[in-house]
N, C-alpha and C. Protein backbone atom coordinates (compact mmCIF):
# COMPACT_ATOMS: atom_id res chain seq x y z
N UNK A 1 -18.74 8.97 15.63
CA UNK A 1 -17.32 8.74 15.79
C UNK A 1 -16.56 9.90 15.16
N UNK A 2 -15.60 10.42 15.70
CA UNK A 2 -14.94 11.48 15.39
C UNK A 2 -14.22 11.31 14.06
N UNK A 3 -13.96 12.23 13.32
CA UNK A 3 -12.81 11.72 11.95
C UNK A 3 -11.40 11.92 12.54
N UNK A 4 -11.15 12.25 13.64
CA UNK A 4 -9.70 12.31 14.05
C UNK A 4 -9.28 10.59 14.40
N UNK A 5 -9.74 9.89 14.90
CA UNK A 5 -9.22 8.51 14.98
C UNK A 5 -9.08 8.00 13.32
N UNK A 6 -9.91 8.03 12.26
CA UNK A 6 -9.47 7.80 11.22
C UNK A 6 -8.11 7.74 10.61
N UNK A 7 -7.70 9.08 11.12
CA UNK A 7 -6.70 9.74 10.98
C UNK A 7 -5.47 9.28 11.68
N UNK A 8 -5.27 8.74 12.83
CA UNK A 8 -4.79 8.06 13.88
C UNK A 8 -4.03 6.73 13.26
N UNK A 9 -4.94 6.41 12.90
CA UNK A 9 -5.34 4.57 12.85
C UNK A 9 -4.88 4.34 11.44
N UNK A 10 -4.94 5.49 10.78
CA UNK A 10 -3.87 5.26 9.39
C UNK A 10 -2.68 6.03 9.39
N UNK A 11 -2.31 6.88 10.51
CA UNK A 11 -1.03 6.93 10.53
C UNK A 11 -0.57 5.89 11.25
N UNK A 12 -0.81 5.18 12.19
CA UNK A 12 -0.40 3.98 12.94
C UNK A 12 0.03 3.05 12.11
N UNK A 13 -1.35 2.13 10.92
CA UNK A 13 -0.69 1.45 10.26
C UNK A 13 0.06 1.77 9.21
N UNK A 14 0.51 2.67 8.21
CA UNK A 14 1.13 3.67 7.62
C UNK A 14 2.66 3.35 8.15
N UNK A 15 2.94 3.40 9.56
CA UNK A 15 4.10 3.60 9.80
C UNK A 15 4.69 2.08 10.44
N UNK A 16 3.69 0.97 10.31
CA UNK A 16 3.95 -0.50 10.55
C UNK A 16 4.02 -0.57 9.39
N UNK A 17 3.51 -0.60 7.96
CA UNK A 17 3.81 -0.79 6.80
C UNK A 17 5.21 -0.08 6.47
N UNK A 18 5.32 1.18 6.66
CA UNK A 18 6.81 1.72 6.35
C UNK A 18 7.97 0.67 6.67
N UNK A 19 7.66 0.47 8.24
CA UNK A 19 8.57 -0.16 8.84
C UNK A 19 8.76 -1.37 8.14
N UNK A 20 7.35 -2.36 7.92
CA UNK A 20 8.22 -3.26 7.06
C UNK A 20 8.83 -2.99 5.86
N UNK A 21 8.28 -2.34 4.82
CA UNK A 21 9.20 -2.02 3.73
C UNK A 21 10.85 -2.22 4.22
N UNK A 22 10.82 -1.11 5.33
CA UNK A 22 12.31 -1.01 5.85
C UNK A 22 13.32 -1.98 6.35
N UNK A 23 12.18 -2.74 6.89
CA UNK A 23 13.27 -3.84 7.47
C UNK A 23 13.21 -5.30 6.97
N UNK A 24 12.24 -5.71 6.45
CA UNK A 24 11.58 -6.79 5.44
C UNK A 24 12.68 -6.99 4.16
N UNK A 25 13.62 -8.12 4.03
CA UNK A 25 14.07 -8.52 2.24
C UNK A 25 13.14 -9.32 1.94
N UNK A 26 12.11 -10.03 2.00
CA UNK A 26 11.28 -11.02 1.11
C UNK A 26 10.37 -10.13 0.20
N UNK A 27 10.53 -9.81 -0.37
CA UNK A 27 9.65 -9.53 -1.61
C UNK A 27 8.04 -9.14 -1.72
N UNK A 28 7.61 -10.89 -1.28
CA UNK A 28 6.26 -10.83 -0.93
C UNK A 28 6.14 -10.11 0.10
N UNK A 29 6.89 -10.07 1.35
CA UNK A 29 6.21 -9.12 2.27
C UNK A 29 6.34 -7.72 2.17
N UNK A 30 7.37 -7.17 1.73
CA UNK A 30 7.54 -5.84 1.23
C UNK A 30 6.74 -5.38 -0.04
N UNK A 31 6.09 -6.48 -0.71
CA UNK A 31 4.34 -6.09 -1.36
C UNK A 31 3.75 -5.57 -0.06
N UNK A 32 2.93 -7.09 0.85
CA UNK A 32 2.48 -7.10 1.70
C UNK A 32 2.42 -5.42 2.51
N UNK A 33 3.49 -5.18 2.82
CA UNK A 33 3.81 -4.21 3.25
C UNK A 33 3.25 -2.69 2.77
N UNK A 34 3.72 -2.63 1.24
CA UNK A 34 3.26 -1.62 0.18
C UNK A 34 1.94 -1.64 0.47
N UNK A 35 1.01 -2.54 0.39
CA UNK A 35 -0.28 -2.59 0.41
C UNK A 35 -1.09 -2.23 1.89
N UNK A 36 -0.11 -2.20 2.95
CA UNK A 36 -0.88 -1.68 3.84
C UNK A 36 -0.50 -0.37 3.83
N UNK A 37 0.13 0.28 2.96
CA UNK A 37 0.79 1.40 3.18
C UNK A 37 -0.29 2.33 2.49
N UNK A 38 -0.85 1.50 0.97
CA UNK A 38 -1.98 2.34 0.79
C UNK A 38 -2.81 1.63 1.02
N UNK A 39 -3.39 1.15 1.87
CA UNK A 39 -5.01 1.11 3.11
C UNK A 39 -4.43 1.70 3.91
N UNK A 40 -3.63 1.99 4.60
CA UNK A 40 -3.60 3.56 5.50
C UNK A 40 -4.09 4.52 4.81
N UNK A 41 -3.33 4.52 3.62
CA UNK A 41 -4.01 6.12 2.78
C UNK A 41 -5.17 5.82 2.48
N UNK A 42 -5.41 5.09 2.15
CA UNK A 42 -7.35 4.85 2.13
C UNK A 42 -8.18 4.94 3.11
N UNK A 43 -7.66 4.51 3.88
CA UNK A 43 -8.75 4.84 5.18
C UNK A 43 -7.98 6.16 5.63
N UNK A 44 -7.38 7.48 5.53
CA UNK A 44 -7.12 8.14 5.31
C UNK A 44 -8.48 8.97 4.94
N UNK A 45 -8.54 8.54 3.60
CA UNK A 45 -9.27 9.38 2.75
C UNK A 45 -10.46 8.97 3.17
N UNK A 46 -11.10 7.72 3.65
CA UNK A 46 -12.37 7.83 4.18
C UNK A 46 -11.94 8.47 5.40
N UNK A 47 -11.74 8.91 6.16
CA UNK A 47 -11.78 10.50 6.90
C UNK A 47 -11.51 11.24 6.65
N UNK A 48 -11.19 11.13 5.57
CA UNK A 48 -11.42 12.67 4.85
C UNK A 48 -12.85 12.80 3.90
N UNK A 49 -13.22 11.56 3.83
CA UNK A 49 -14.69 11.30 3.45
C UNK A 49 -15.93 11.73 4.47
N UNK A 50 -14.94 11.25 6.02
CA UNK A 50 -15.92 11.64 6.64
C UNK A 50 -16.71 13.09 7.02
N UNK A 51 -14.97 13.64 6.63
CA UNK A 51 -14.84 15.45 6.51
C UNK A 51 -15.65 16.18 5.36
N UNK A 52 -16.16 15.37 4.31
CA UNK A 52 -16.39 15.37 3.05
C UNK A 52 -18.04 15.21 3.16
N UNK A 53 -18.42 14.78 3.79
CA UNK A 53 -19.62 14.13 4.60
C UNK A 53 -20.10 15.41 5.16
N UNK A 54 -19.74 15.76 6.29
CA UNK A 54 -19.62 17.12 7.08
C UNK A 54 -19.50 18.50 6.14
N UNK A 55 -19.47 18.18 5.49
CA UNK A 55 -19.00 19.81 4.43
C UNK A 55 -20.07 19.36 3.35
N UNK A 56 -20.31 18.35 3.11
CA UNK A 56 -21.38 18.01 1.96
C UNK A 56 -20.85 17.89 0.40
N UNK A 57 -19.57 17.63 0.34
CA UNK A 57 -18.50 17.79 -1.22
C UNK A 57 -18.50 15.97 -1.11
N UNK A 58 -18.32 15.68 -2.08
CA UNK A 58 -17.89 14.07 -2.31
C UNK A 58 -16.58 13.96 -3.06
N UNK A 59 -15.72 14.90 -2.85
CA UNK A 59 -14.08 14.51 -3.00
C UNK A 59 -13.63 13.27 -2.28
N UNK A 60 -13.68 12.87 -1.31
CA UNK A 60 -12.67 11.48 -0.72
C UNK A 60 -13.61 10.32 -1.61
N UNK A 61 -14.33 10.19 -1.98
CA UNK A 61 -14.74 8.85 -2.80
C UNK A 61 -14.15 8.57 -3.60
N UNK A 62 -13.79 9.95 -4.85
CA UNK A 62 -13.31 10.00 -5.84
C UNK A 62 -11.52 9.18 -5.33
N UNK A 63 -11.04 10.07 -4.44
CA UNK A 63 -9.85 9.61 -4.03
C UNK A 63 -9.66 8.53 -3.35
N UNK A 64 -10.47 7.94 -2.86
CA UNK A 64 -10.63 6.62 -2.39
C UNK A 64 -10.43 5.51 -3.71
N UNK A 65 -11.58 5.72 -4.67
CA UNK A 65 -11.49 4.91 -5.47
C UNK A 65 -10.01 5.15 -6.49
N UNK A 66 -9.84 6.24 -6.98
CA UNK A 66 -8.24 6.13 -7.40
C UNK A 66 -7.16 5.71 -6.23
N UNK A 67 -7.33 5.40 -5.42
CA UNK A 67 -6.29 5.22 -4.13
C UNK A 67 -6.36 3.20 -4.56
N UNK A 68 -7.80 3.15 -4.84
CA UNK A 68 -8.18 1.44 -4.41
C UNK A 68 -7.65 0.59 -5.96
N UNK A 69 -7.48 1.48 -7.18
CA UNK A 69 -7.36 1.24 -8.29
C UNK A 69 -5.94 1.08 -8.77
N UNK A 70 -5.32 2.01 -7.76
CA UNK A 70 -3.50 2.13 -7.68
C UNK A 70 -3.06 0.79 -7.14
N UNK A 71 -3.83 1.00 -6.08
CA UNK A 71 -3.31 -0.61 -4.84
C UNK A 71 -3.49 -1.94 -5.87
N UNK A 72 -5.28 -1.95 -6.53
CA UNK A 72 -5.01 -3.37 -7.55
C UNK A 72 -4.30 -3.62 -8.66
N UNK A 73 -3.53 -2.48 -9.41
CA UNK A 73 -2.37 -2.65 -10.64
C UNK A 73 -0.87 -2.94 -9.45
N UNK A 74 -0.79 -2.02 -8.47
CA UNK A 74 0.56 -2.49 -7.97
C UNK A 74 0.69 -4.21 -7.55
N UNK A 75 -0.56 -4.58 -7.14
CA UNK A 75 -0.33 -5.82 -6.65
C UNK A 75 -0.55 -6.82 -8.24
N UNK A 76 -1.08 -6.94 -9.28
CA UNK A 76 -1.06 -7.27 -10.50
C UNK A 76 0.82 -6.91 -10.62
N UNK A 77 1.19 -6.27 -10.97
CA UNK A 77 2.98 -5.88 -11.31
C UNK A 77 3.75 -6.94 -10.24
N UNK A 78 3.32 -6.57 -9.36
CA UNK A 78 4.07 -7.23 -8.04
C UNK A 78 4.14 -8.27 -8.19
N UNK A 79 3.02 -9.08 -7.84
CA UNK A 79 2.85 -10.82 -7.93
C UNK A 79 3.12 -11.14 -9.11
N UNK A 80 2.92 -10.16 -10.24
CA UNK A 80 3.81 -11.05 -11.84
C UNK A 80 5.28 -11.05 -11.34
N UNK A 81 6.16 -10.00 -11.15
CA UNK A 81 7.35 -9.90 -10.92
C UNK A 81 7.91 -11.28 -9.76
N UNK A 82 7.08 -11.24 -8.63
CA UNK A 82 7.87 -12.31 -7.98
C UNK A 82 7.51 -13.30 -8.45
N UNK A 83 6.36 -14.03 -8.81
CA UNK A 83 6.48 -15.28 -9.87
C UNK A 83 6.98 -15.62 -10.85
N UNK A 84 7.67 -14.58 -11.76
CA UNK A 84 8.61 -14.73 -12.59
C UNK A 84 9.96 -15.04 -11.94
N UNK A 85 10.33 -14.42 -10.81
CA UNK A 85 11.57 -13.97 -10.17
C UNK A 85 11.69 -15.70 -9.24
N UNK A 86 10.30 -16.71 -8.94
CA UNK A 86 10.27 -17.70 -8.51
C UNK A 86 10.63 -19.12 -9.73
N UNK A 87 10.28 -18.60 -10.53
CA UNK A 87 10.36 -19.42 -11.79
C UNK A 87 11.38 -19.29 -12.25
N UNK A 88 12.36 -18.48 -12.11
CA UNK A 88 13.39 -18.17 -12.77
C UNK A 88 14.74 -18.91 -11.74
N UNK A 89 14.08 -19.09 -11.05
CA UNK A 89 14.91 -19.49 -9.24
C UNK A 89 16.01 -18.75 -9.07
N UNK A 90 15.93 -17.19 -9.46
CA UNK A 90 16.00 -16.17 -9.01
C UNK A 90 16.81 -15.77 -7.19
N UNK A 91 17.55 -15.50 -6.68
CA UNK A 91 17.34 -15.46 -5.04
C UNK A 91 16.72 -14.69 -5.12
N UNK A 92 15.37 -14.93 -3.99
CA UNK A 92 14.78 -14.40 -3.72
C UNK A 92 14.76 -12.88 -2.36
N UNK A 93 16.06 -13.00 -2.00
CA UNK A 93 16.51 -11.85 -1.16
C UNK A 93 16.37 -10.95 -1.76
N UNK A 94 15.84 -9.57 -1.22
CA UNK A 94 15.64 -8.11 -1.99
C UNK A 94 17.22 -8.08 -2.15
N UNK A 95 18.27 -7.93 -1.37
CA UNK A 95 19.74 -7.25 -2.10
C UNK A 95 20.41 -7.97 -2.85
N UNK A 96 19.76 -9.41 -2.81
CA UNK A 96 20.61 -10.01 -4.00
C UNK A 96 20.07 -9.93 -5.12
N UNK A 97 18.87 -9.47 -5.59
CA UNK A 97 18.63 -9.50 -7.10
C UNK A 97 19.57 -8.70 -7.66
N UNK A 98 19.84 -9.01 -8.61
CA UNK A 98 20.05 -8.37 -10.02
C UNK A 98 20.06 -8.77 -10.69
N UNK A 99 18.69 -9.53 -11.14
CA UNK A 99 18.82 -9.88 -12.48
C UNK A 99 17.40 -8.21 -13.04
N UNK A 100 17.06 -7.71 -12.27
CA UNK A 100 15.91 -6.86 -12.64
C UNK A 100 16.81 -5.30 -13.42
N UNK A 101 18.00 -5.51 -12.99
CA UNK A 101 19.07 -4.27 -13.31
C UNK A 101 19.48 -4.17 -14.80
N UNK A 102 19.25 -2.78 -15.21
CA UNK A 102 19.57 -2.30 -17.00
C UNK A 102 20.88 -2.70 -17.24
């Protein structure tokens, strides 16, 4: 299989994740969202693994696994924040918060 569809297939979902960020106020889905934004970049980098493969260097693992390590603290922050933000009965609309504001 070529590494150019890799490449494809995470700019595709990359730019369905953008989009929700963009147009999404619920919270959870604009996580949701974040998180497919880096598994695009991860599967990204496994074609660039696969390129990595082909050249014989093991750089995309390394970046894979810091890519996979980013994604599990953002979603740890995330899901604390909106369960606090649920408990607090908070609105839950992205433009109406402010209670998160200095």
């Amino acid at each position: 299989m070529n590494a150019v569809w890799f490449l494809v297939l995470s700019a595709f979902l990359f730019c369905i994740g953008a989009a929700g960020v963009l147009i999404r106020r619920n919270p959870l889905v604009i996580l949701l969202s974040l998180e497919l934004m880096l598994n695009a970049g991860n599967l990204a980098l496994v074609g660039v693994l696969a390129f990595s493969r082909m050249t014989g260097t093991g750089d995309g693992q390394i970046f894979a696994l810091i890519v996979m390590v980013v994604a599990a603290c953002e979603v740890v922050v995330g899901l604390g924040l909106i369960v606090a933000m649920y408990r607090r009965r908070v609105p839950i609309d992205v433009d109406e918060v402010t209670e998160l504001r200095g």
